[in-house]
Structure formats: structure tokens, C-alpha cells
Protein backbone atom coordinates (compact mmCIF):
# COMPACT_ATOMS: atom_id res chain seq x y z
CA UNK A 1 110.95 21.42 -140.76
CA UNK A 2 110.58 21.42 -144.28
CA UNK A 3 107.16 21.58 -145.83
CA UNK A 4 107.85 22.22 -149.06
CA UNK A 5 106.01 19.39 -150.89
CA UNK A 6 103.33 19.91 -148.86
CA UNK A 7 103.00 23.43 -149.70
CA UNK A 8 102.92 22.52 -153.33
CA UNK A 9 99.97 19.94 -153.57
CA UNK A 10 97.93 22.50 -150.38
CA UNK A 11 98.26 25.30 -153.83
CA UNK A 12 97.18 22.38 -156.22
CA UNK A 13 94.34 21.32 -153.72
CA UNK A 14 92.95 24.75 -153.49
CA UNK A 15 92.08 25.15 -157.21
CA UNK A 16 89.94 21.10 -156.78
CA UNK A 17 88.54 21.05 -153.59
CA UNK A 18 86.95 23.93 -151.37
CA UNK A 19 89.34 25.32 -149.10
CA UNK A 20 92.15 22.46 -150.14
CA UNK A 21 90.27 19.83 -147.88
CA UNK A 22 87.74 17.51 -147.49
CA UNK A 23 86.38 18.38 -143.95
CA UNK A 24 86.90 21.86 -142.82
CA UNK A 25 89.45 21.82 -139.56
CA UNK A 26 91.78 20.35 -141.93
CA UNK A 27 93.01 23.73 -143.75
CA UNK A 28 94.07 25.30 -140.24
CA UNK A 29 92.51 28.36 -140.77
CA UNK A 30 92.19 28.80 -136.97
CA UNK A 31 96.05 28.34 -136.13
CA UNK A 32 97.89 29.84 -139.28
CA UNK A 33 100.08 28.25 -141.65
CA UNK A 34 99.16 25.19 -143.90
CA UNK A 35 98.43 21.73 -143.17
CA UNK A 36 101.23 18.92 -144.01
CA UNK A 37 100.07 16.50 -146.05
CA UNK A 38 100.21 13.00 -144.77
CA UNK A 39 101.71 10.23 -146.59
CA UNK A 40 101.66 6.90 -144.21
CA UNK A 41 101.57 5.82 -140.00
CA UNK A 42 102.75 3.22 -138.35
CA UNK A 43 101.91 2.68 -134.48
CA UNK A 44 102.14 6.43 -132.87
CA UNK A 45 103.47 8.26 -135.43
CA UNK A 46 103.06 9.55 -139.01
CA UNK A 47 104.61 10.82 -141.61
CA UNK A 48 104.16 13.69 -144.27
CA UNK A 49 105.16 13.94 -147.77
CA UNK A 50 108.54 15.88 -147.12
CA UNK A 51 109.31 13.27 -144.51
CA UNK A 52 108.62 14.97 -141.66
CA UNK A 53 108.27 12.44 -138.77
CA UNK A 54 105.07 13.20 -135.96
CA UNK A 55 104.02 11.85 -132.39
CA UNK A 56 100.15 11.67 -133.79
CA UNK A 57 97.70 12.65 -130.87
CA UNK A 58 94.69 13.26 -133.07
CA UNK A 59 94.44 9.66 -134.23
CA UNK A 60 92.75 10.08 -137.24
CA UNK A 61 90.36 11.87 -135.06
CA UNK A 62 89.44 8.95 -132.46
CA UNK A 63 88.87 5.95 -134.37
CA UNK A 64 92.86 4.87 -133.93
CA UNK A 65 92.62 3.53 -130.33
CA UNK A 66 95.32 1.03 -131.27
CA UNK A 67 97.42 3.01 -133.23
CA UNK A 68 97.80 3.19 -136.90
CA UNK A 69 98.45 -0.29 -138.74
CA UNK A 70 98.19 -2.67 -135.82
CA UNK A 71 98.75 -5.92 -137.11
CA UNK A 72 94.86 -7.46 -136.21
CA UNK A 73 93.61 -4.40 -138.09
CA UNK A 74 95.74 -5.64 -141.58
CA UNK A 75 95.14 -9.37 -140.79
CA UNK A 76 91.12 -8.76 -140.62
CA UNK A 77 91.47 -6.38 -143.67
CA UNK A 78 93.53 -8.76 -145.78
CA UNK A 79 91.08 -11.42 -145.30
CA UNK A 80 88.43 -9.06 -146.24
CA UNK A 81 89.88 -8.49 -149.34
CA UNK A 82 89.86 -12.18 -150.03
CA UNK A 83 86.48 -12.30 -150.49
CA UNK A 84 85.08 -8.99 -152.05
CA UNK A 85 84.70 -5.28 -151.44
CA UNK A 86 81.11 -4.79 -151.02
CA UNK A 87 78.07 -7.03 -151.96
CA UNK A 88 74.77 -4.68 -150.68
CA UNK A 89 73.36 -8.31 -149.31
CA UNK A 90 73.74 -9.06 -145.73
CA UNK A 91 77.39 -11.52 -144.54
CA UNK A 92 77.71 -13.55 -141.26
CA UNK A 93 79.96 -10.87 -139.91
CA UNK A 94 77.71 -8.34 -139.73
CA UNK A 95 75.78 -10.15 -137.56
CA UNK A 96 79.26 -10.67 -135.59
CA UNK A 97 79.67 -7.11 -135.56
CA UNK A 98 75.93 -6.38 -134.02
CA UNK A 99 76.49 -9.19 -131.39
CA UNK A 100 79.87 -7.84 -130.29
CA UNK A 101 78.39 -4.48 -130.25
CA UNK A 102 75.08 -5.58 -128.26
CA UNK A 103 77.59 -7.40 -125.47
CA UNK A 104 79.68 -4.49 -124.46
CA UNK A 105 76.90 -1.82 -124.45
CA UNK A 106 74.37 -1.86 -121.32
CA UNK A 107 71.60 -0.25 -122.99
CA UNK A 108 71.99 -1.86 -126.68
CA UNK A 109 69.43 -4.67 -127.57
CA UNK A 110 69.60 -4.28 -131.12
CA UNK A 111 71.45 -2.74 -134.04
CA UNK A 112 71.70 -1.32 -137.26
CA UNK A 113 75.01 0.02 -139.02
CA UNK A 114 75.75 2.50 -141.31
CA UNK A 115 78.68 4.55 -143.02
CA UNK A 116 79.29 7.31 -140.85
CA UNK A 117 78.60 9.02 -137.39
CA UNK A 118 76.41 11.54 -139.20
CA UNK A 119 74.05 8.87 -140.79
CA UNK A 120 73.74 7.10 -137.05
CA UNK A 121 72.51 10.57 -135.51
CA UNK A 122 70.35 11.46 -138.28
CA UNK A 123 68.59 7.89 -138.03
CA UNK A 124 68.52 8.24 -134.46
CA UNK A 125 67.16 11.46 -134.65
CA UNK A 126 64.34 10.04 -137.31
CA UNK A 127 63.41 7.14 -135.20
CA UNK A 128 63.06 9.09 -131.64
CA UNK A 129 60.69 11.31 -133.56
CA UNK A 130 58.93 8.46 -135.58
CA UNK A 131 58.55 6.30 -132.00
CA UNK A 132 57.42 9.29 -130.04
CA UNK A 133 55.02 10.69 -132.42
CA UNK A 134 56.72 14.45 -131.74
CA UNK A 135 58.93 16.72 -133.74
CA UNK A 136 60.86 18.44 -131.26
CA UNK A 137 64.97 17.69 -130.09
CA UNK A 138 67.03 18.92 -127.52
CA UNK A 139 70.74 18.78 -128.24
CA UNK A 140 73.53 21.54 -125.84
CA UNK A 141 75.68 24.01 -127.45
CA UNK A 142 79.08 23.31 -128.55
CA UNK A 143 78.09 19.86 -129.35
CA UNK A 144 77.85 18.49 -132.78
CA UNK A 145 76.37 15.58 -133.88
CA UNK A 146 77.33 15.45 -137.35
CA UNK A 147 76.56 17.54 -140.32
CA UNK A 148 72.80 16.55 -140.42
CA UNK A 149 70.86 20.24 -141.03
CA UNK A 150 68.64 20.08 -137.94
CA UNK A 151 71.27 19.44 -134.99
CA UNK A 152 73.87 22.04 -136.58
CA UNK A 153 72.05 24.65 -134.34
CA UNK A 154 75.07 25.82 -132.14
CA UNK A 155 77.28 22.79 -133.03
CA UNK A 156 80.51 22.48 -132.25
CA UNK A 157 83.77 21.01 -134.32
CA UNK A 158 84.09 23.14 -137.62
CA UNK A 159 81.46 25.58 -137.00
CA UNK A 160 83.16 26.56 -133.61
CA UNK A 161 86.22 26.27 -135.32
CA UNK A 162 85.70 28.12 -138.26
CA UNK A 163 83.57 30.53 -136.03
CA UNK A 164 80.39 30.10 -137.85
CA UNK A 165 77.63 30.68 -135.86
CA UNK A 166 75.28 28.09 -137.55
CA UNK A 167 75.25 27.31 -141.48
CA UNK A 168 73.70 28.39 -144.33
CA UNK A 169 71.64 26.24 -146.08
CA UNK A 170 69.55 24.67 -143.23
CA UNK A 171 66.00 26.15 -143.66
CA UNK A 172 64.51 27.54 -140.70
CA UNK A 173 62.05 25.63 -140.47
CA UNK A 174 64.60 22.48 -140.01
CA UNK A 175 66.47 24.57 -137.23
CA UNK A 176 63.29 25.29 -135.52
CA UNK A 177 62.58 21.77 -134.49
CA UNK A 178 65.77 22.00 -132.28
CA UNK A 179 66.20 23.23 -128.74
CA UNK A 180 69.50 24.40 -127.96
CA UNK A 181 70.77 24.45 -124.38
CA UNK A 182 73.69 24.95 -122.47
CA UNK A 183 76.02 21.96 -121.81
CA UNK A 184 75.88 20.75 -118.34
CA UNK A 185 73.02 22.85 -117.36
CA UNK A 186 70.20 20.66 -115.59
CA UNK A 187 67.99 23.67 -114.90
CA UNK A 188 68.01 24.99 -118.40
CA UNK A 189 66.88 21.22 -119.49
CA UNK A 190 63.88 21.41 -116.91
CA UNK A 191 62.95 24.63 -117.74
CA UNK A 192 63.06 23.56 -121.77
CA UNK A 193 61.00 20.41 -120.93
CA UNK A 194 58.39 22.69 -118.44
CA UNK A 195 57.61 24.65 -121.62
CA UNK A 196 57.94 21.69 -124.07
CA UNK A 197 57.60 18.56 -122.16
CA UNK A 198 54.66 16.80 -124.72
CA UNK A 199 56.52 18.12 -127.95
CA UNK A 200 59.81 17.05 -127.27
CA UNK A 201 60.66 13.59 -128.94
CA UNK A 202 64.08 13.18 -127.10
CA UNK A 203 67.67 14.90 -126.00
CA UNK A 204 70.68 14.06 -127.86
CA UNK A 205 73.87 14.40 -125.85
CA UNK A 206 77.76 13.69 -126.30
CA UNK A 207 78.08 12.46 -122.53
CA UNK A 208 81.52 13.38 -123.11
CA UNK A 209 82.14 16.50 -125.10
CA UNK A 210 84.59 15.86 -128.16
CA UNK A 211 83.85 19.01 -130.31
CA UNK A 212 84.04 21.77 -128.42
CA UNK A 213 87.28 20.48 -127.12
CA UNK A 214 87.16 17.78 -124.05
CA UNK A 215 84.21 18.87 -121.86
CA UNK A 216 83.42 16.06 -119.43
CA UNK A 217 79.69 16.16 -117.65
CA UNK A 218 79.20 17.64 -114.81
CA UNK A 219 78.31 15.17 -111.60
CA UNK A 220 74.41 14.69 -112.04
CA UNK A 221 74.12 16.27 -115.38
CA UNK A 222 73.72 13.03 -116.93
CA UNK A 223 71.42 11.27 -114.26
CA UNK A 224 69.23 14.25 -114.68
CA UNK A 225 68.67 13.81 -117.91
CA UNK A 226 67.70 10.33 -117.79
CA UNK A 227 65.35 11.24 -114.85
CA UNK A 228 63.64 13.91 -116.79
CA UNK A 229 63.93 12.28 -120.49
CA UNK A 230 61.97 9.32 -118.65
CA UNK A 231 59.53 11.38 -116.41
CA UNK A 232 58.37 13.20 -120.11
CA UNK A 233 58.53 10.18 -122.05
CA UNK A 234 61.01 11.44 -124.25
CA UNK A 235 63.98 9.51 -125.54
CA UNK A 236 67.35 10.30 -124.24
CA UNK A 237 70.49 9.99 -127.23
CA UNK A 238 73.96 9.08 -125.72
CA UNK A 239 75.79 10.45 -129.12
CA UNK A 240 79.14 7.83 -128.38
CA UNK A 241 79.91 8.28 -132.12
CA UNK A 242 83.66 9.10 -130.55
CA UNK A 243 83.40 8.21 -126.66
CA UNK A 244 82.03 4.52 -127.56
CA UNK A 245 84.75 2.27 -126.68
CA UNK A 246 87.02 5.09 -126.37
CA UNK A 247 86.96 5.80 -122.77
CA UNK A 248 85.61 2.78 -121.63
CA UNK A 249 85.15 -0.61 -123.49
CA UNK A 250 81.10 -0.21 -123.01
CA UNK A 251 81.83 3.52 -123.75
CA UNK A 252 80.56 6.67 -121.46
CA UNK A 253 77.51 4.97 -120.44
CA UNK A 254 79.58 2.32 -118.69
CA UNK A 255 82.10 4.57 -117.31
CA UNK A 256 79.32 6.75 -115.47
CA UNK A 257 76.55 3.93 -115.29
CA UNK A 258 73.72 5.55 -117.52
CA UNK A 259 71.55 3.54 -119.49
CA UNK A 260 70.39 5.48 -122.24
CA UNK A 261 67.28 4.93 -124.75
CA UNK A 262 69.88 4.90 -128.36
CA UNK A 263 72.92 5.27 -128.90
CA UNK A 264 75.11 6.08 -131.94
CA UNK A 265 78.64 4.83 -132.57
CA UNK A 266 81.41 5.75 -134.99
CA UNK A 267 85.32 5.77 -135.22
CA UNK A 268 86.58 2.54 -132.68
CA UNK A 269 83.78 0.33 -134.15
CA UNK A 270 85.51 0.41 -137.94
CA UNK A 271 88.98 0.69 -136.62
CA UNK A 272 90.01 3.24 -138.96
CA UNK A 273 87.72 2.41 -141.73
CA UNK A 274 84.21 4.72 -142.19
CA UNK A 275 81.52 3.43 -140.42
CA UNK A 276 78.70 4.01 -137.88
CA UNK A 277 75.53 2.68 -136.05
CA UNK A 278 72.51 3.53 -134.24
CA UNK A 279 71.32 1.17 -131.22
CA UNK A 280 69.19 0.34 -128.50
CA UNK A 281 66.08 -0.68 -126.82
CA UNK A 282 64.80 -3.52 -128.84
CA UNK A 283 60.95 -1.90 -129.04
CA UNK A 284 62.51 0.93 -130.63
CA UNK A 285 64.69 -0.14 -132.65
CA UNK A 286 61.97 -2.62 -134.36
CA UNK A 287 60.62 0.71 -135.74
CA UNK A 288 63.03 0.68 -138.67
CA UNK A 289 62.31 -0.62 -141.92
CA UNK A 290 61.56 -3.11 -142.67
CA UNK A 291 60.99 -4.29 -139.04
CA UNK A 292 58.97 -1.19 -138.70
CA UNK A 293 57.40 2.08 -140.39
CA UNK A 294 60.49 4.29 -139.97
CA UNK A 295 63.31 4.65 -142.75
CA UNK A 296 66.50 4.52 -143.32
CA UNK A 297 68.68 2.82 -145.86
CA UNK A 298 72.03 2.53 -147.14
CA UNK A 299 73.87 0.79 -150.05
CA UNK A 300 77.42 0.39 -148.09
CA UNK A 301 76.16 -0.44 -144.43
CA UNK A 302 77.90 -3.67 -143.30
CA UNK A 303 80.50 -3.59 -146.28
CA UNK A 304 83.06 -6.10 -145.28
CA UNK A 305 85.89 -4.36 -144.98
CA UNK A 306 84.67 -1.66 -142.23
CA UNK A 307 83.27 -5.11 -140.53
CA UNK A 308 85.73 -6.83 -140.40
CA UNK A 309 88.34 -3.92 -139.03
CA UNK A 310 85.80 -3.09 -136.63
CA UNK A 311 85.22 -6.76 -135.19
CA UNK A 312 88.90 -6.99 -135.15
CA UNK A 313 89.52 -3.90 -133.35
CA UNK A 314 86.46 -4.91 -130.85
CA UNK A 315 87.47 -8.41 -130.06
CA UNK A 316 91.14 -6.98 -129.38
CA UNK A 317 90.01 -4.83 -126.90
CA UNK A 318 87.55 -7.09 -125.26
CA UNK A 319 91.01 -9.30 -124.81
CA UNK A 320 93.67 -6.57 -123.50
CA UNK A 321 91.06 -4.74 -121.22
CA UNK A 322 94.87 -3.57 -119.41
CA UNK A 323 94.97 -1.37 -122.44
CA UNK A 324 92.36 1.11 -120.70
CA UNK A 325 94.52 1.10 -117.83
CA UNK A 326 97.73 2.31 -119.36
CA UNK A 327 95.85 4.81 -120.93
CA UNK A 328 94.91 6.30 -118.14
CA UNK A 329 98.23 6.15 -116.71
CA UNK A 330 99.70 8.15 -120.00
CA UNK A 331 96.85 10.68 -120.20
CA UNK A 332 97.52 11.39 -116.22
CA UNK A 333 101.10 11.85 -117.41
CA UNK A 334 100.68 14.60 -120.00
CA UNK A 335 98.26 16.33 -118.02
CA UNK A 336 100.50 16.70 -115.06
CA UNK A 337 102.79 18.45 -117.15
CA UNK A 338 100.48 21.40 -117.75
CA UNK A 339 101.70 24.80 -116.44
CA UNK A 340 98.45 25.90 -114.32
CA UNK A 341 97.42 28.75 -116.22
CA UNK A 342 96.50 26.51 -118.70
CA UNK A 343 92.62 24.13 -118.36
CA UNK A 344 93.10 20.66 -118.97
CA UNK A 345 90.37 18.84 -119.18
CA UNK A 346 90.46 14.79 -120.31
CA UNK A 347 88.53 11.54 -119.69
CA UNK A 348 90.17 8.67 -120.27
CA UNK A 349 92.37 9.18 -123.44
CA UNK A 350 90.39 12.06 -124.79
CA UNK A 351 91.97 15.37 -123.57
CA UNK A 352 92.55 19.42 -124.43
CA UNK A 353 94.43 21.72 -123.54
CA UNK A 354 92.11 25.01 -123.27
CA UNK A 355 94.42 28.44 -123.05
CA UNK A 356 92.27 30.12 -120.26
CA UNK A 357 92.85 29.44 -116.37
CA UNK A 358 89.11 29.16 -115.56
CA UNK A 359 87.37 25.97 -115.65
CA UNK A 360 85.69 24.68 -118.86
CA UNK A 361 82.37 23.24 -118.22
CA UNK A 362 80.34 24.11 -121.17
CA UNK A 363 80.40 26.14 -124.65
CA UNK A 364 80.53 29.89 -123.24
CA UNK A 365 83.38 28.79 -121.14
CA UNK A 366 85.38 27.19 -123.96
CA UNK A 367 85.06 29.96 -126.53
CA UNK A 368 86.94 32.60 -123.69
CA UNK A 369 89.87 30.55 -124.37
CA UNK A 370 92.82 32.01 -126.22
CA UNK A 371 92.62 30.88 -129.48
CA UNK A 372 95.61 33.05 -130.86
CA UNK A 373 97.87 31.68 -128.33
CA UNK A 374 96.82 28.20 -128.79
CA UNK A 375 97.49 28.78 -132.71
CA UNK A 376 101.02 29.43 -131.42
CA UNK A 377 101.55 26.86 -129.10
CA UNK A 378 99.92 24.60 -132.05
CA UNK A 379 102.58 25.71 -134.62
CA UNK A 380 105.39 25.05 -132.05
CA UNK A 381 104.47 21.64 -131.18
CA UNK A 382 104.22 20.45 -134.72
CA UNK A 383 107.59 22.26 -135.55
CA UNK A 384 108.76 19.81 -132.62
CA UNK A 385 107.56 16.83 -134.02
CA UNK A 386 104.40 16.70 -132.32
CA UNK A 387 101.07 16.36 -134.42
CA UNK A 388 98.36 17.62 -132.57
CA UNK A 389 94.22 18.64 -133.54
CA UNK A 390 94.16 22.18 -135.60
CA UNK A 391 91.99 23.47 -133.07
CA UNK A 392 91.01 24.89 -129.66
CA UNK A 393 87.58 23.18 -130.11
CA UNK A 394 88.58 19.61 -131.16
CA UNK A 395 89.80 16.89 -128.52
CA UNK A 396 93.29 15.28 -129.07
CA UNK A 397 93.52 11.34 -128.50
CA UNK A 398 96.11 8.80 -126.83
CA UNK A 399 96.56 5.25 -128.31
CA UNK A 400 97.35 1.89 -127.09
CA UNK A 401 100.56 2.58 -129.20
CA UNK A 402 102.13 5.85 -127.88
CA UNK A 403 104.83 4.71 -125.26
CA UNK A 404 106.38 6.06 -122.63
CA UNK A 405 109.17 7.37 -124.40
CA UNK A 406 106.64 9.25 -126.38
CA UNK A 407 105.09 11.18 -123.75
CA UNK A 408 108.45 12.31 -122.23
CA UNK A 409 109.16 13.63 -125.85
CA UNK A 410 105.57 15.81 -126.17
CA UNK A 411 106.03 16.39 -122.64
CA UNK A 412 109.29 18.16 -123.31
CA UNK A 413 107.83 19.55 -126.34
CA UNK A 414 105.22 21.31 -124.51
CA UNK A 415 107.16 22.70 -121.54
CA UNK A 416 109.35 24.03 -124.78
CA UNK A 417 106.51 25.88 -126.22
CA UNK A 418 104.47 26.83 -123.32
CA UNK A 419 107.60 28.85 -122.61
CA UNK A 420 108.51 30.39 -126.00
């Protein structure tokens, strides 16, 4: 493949931006070469300014469950645009939004939305500790929950792809308020909360790992932590910023029947656009202002255009609920193509490959993978056509638009490079 063009503009970038990119895993630093830089999608695929043509499994990193430019998407955008950008003054379809979200959720009552999947953790975050009256919050290694300066503690994504082991910048006494435990590890919880119990405002969890690679929970794991989140009267966090409506329509908690106290979402719920929200029990949530005595604010929340992708994106789902079936059926395919020295862990349409042959249950267990040949195998696929995550530690991601045809082409792909 030619990269040429892309090559150019990565130099140009370089001398603007830090590192050439706007969010870290973007400048491959952990799987050598340079990134392409993408000029359109359509359906599965994408395209990158030399014209190189890709099978897209990373989805704009989740929020693409229907592919890129499905036709609802444009229609719900193009009427947007009909009536304004952004007015900072509430619309009827946020409220459409909320209701939509509050139907498909079990445990969500009530709603507020924001701009990112960052913001919704941070404000859940600030509103478990504002409810509770405590400081303290558990969160597991290898999970990240956005770049807000307390939870960054042994977060996944970037850091563990960039191999930082937390961040500078975050004062200590930010990264003190946070526990961090091992993923999938119900005695290290009980042991935290034995020490902690009265201090501990709540536990944020992914309750299916997306940034340390796909890392699904163990069986119990996440009944335990309801039992002992509700035993201490802390608050337990499902953090669904990329699981809600991914691998299920009323995300992880309806796929392993756990009714958490909040949760946040992100990616599906702005079908492609930026957006997030915080949710759940209605006592808590009528804690934020000006309902209640806890903060949080911004100028962009609700904008129309995010709303109205993300209704569309929800209502077409809550229409087509065959498209959780197929993939299921498509992930099961590409996963049975894995040579058996190879980890492959998915849920749903969230998968990785991890280059070890043990299992991968939690942090420790994902970083003895073997990152130099994945960097390899990485480079390979792409020069076949297929555009995976730049990463060991980052999940990949099916759509309602890859077809059959396309997963006998990274099938072939992969038996092609697992080989080489």
C-alpha cells in the first residue's frame, strides 16, 4: 500500500499537535510505523487519503454499531441542521433522548447528558461522593474511565498503551482518594471494603473491559459487587460509556442481569457524534443542580445534532433487535478462526485478540501478552486491507454493516499473517 500522503500531513501534524494526534493510541507508537490518515467511510469500510481501501473493525472506537453513514444517522442529522447547531436552552428531543434512554436501561430512572464519556464518569464520580457524604472510590486496574485525574490510577487505554504507569499532573492528593484493585477479583474488593467500608462512596466498574483489551467478568464478579456495594451502602458505577447498547440493547447490565446504582453512557447513544450521560436511581440523581446541591454543568449537553443521531441510532436498534443476533453470529465467526496459541476474548461484538496462550482475566494477565508480535500481526493486517485498533490494550468492534463476505476476507487476512 501506498501511504505516501499520509506520511506527509503525519510530518506536518507533528510540528501542530503533540505527537501528530489528538488522543494518544492514534500515533501507533506501540505497533511501529505511522498512522494513515482517514479521509471518508461508508458502511464497513474506510478510506485514507492515498486511497487505500479498509475493512474498519475499530468503528470509530465503538460508537459505529451501524456502520459509518447509515442512512437514519444522515436523515436525523440533516434535519438537525434544519433547525440550528446548538441553542444552550433545553429542545423536545432531549427529553426524547432521556426517555429512550430510561426505557432500555433496568436501573435508569433519570438522566442527564453531556459531551463526552469522561464528563459522565467525572459527574458520576461527583454525585456518588456528594450523595454518600464520603470521599473514597474503588475503580480495577486496567480500566479507564476517562481522562478525569482521580480514576487515572492504573487506567487502562493510552496509559497501558503508551506504558505509562499513571500520569503526571494528577496531584497526589487527587490519586489518593482512589482504591485500585484487581479486575475480577471479589476477595481483593472485600478485603478493600473490610478496611474501608464507611469511607468508600462507591465502585466504578466497566462490567465489560474495553481498555485493557476485551476482558469480560468473571461469573459472580459482578453480583458480588452489587452484594457488597449494597451491604456498605456504597454506590456501585456500571461505566457502559462503550458496552451500553453495544452488547446488548439495555447494555451489560441487561446481558448479565445487574442492576446497578448509575450508570454512564457514551459512543452508541450519539451515533457517531460526541456525547455522553450519567443515569440512574431517581433519589440520586435529584442531587444535581439544580434539582439538588451537587454540580455539574455544560454549555453543549443536549446540542441537537448529537440528539438527534443518538435518538436515531436508538430507535433503529430498538426496531431491528435481529441486529444483535447476527452479531453474534459474525463475532463467533472470526473468533473461530483463531490459531489456539492465540487468547480471544469477546462479548458480543467487542473482541481482542491477546498474543499469549493463557487466559486473560484481568490487567496482570493482559500486559504478559506479546505486544511486539501483535505490532506485527497489526502491520500485516492493515497492509491487507484490514483496519484494526493500534493496540494490544484496546478492543476492536463488529457492526451491523460488516457482511459476510467481509469476515471471510479478515478471516483470510489473519490466517495470512498469523503465519508470516
Amino acid at each position: 500500500m501506498n501511504h505516501v500522503k499520509s506520511e506527509a500531513i503525519f510530518e506536518k501534524a507533528q510540528k501542530l499537535i503533540p505527537g501528530g494526534v489528538n488522543s494518544p493510541v492514534r500515533a501507533y507508537r506501540s505497533v511501529g510505523g505511522n498512522p494513515p490518515f482517514i479521509s471518508r467511510g461508508n458502511g464497513s469500510r474506510i478510506w485514507d487519503i492515498d486511497g487505500n481501501e479498509y475493512v474498519d473493525y475499530v468503528g470509530s472506537w465503538g460508537p459505529l454499531l451501524l456502520g459509518h453513514r447509515h442512512p437514519d444517522i444522515l436523515r436525523a442529522l440533516a434535519g438537525a441542521l434544519e433547525i440550528g447547531t446548538s441553542f444552550g436552552a433545553p429542545t423536545e428531543q432531549e427529553v426524547e433522548l432521556a426517555e429512550a434512554i430510561c426505557d432500555a436501561l433496568p436501573s435508569v430512572e433519570m438522566v442527564r447528558l453531556v459531551n463526552s464519556g469522561t464528563e459522565a464518569t467525572m459527574a458520576a464520580i461527583r454525585l456518588a461522593r456528594g450523595f454518600t457524604g464520603r470521599d473514597l472510590a474503588v475503580k480495577f486496574e486496567g480500566c479507564y474511565h476517562g481522562h478525569v485525574d482521580s480514576p487515572l490510577v492504573k487506567a487502562g487505554s493510552g496509559i497501558a498503551t503508551l506504558g505509562i504507569p499513571d500520569t503526571q499532573g494528577v496531584p497526589k492528593s487527587f490519586s489518593d482518594t482512589t482504591i485500585a484493585l484487581p479486575f475480577n477479583s471479589v476477595d481483593a474488593v472485600d478485603a478493600a471494603f473490610r478496611a474501608h467500608g464507611e469511607r468508600i462512596a462507591a465502585v466504578i466498574v466497566e462490567p465489560v473491559v474495553g481498555n485493557m483489551g476485551c476482558v469480560p467478568p468473571a461469573p459472580g464478579f459482578l453480583e458480588a459487587l452489587r452484594e457488597i456495594t449494597a451491604r456498605h451502602g456504597s454506590l456501585l458505577i456500571f461505566d457502559e460509556v462503550m458496552t451500553g447498547f453495544r452488547v446488548a440493547f439495555g447494555g451489560a447490565q441487561k446481558r448479565y442481569g445487574i442492576r446497578p446504582d448509575l450508570t454512564t453512557l457514551g459512543k452508541v447513544i450519539g451515533g457517531g457524534l460526541p456525547v455522553g450521560a450519567y443515569g440512574g436511581r431517581a433519589d440520586i440523581l435529584r442531587k444535581v443542580a439544580p434539582a439538588g446541591p451537587v454540580y455539574q454543568a455544560g454549555t453543549l449537553s443536549g446540542n441537537p445534532l448529537a440528539v438527534a443521531a443518538g435518538l436515531a441510532m436508538l430507535r433503529h436498534l430498538k426496531a431491528h433487535p435481529e441486529i444483535y443476533t447476527q452479531l453474534e453470529e459474525r463475532g463467533a465467526a472470526l473468533q473461530a478462526a483463531v490459531p489456539k496459541d492465540i487468547t480471544v476474548n469477546r462479548v458480543g461484538s467487542m473482541f481482542t485478540f491477546f498474543f499469549t496462550g493463557g487466559p486473560v482475566t484481568d490487567y496482570e494477565s493482559a500486559k504478559r501478552s506479546d505486544t511486539a508480535r501483535f505490532g506485527r500481526f497489526f502491520r500485516k493486517m492493515l497492509e491487507r486491507g484490514i483496519y484494526l485498533p493500534p493496540s494490544q490494550f484496546e478492543a476492536a468492534f463488529l457492526s451491523a454493516a460488516h457482511t459476510e463476505e467481509d469476515i471471510r476476507r479478515t478471516v483470510d487476512a489473519a490466517r495470512e499473517a498469523f503465519s508470516a
